[in-house]
Protein backbone atom coordinates (compact mmCIF):
# COMPACT_ATOMS: atom_id res chain seq x y z
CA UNK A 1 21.41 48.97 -8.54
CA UNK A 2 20.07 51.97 -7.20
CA UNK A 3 22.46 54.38 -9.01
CA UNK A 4 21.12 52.85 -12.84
CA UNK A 5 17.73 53.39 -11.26
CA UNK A 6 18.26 56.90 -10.27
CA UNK A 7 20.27 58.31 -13.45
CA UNK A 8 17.98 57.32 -16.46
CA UNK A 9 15.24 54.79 -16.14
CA UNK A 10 14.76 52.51 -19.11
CA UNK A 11 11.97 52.88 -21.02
CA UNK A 12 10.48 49.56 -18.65
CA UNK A 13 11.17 51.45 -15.74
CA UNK A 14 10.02 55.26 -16.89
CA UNK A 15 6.83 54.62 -14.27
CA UNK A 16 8.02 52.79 -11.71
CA UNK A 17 10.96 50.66 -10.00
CA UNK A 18 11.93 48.02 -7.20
CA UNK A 19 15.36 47.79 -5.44
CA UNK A 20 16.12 45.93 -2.31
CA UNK A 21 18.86 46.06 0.27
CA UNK A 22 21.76 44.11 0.50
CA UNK A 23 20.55 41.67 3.09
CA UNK A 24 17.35 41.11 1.52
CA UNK A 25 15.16 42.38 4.45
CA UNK A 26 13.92 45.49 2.67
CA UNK A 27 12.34 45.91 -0.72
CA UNK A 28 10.99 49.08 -2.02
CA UNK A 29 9.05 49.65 -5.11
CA UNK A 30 7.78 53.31 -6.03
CA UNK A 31 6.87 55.81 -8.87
CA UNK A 32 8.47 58.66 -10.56
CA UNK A 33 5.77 60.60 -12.08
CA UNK A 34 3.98 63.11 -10.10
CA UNK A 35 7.37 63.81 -7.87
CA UNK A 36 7.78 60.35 -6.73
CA UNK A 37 6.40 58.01 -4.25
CA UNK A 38 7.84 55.25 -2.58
CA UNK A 39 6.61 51.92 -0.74
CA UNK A 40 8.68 50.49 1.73
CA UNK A 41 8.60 46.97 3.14
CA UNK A 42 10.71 45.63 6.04
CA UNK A 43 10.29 41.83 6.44
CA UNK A 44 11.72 41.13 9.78
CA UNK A 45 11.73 43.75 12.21
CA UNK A 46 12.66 43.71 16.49
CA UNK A 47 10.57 45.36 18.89
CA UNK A 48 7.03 47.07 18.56
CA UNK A 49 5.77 49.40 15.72
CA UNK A 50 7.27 53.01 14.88
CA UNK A 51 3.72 54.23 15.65
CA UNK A 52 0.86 51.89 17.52
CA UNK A 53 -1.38 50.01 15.63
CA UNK A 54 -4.62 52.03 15.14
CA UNK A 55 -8.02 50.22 16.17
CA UNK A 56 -8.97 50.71 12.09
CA UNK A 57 -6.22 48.12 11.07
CA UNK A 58 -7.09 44.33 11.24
CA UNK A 59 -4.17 43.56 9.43
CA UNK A 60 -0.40 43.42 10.26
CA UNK A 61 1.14 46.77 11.78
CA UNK A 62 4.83 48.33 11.43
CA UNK A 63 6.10 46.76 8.12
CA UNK A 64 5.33 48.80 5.34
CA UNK A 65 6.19 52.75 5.32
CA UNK A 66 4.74 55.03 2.40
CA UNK A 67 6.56 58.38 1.39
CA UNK A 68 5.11 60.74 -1.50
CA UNK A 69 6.90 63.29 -2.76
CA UNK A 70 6.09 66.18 -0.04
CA UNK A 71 4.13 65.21 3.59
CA UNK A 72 4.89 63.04 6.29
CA UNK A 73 5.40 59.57 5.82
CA UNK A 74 2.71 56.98 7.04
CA UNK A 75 2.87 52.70 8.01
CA UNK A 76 0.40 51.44 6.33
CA UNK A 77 -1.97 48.86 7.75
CA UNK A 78 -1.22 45.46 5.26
CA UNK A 79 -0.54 41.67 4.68
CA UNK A 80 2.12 39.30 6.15
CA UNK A 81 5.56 40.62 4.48
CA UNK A 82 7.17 38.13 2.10
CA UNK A 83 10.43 38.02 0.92
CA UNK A 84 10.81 39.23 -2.80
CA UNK A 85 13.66 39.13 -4.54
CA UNK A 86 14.85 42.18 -7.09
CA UNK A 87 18.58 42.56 -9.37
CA UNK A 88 18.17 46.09 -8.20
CA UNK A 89 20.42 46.22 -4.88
CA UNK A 90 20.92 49.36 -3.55
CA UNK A 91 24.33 48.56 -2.33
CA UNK A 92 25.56 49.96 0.83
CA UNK A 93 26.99 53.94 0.92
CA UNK A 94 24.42 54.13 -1.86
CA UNK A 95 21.68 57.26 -2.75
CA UNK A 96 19.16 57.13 -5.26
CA UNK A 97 17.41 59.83 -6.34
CA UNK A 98 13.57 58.97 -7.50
CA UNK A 99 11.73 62.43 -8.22
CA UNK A 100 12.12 64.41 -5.15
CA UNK A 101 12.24 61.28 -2.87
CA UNK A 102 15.74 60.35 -1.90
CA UNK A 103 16.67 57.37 -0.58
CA UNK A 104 20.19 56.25 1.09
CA UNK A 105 21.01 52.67 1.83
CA UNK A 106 23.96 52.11 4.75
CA UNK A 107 24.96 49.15 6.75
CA UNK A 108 22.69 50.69 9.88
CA UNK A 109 20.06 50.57 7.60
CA UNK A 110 18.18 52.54 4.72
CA UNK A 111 16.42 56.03 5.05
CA UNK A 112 14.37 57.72 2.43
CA UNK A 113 13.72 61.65 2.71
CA UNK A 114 11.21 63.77 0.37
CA UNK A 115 11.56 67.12 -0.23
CA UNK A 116 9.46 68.73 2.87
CA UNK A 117 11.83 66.96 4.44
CA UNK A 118 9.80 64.25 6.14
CA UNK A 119 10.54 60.57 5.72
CA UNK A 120 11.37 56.97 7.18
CA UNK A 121 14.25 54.88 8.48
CA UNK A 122 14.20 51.39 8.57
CA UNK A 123 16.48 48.67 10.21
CA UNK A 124 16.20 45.58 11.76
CA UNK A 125 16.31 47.19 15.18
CA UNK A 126 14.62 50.35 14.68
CA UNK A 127 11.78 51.64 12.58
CA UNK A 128 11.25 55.60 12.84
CA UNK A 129 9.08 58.16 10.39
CA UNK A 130 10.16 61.92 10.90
């Protein structure tokens, strides 16, 4: 769960760690060294992009978010999401600290901040970066 994640990795997960949500939709995996990074994929989504597709991506648009530990958030131009399945499950009315990125996971969705303050939200019905 996110909480183990967040307090003390294991010595397996001093570098990096995965955690999905609850209903399997969203999977992140991400880094703690350097202040933290995090990789966010949404597998079924409603409605058009947070952003539109730039003419430089020939891939698929508006399912993966990337967050360091200060700057905005981008989508990143990728593959076809597929389901992946992780123990870690960040439970809802959860927050997991990883470096300076924090992440909460709620029923309406999950939403991961770094410390500038910038970040993303992802549901099934809405996909915003701030």
């Amino acid at each position: 769960m996110m909480a183990a994640l967040a307090g003390a990795p294991t010595a397996a997960l001093a570098d990096g760690y995965g955690f999905m949500t609850p209903s399997g939709n969203i999977y992140c995996n991400g880094a703690i060294d350097g202040g933290g990074y995090i990789s966010c994929t949404i597998i079924t989504r409603n409605g058009g992009p947070a952003t539109p597709k730039p003419g430089s991506c020939s891939g698929v648009w508006g399912h993966e978010f990337d967050l360091g530990s200060t700057g905005p958030a981008k989508m990143v131009c990728g593959q076809a999401p597929e389901r992946i399945d992780y123990s870690d499950i960040a439970d809802y009315g959860l927050t997991g600290e990883f470096g300076s990125i924090t992440c909460t996971s709620e029923r309406t969705g999950l939403t991961c901040r770094n410390q500038s303050g910038h970040g993303f939200f992802l549901s099934r019905a809405r996909q915003s970066v701030f």
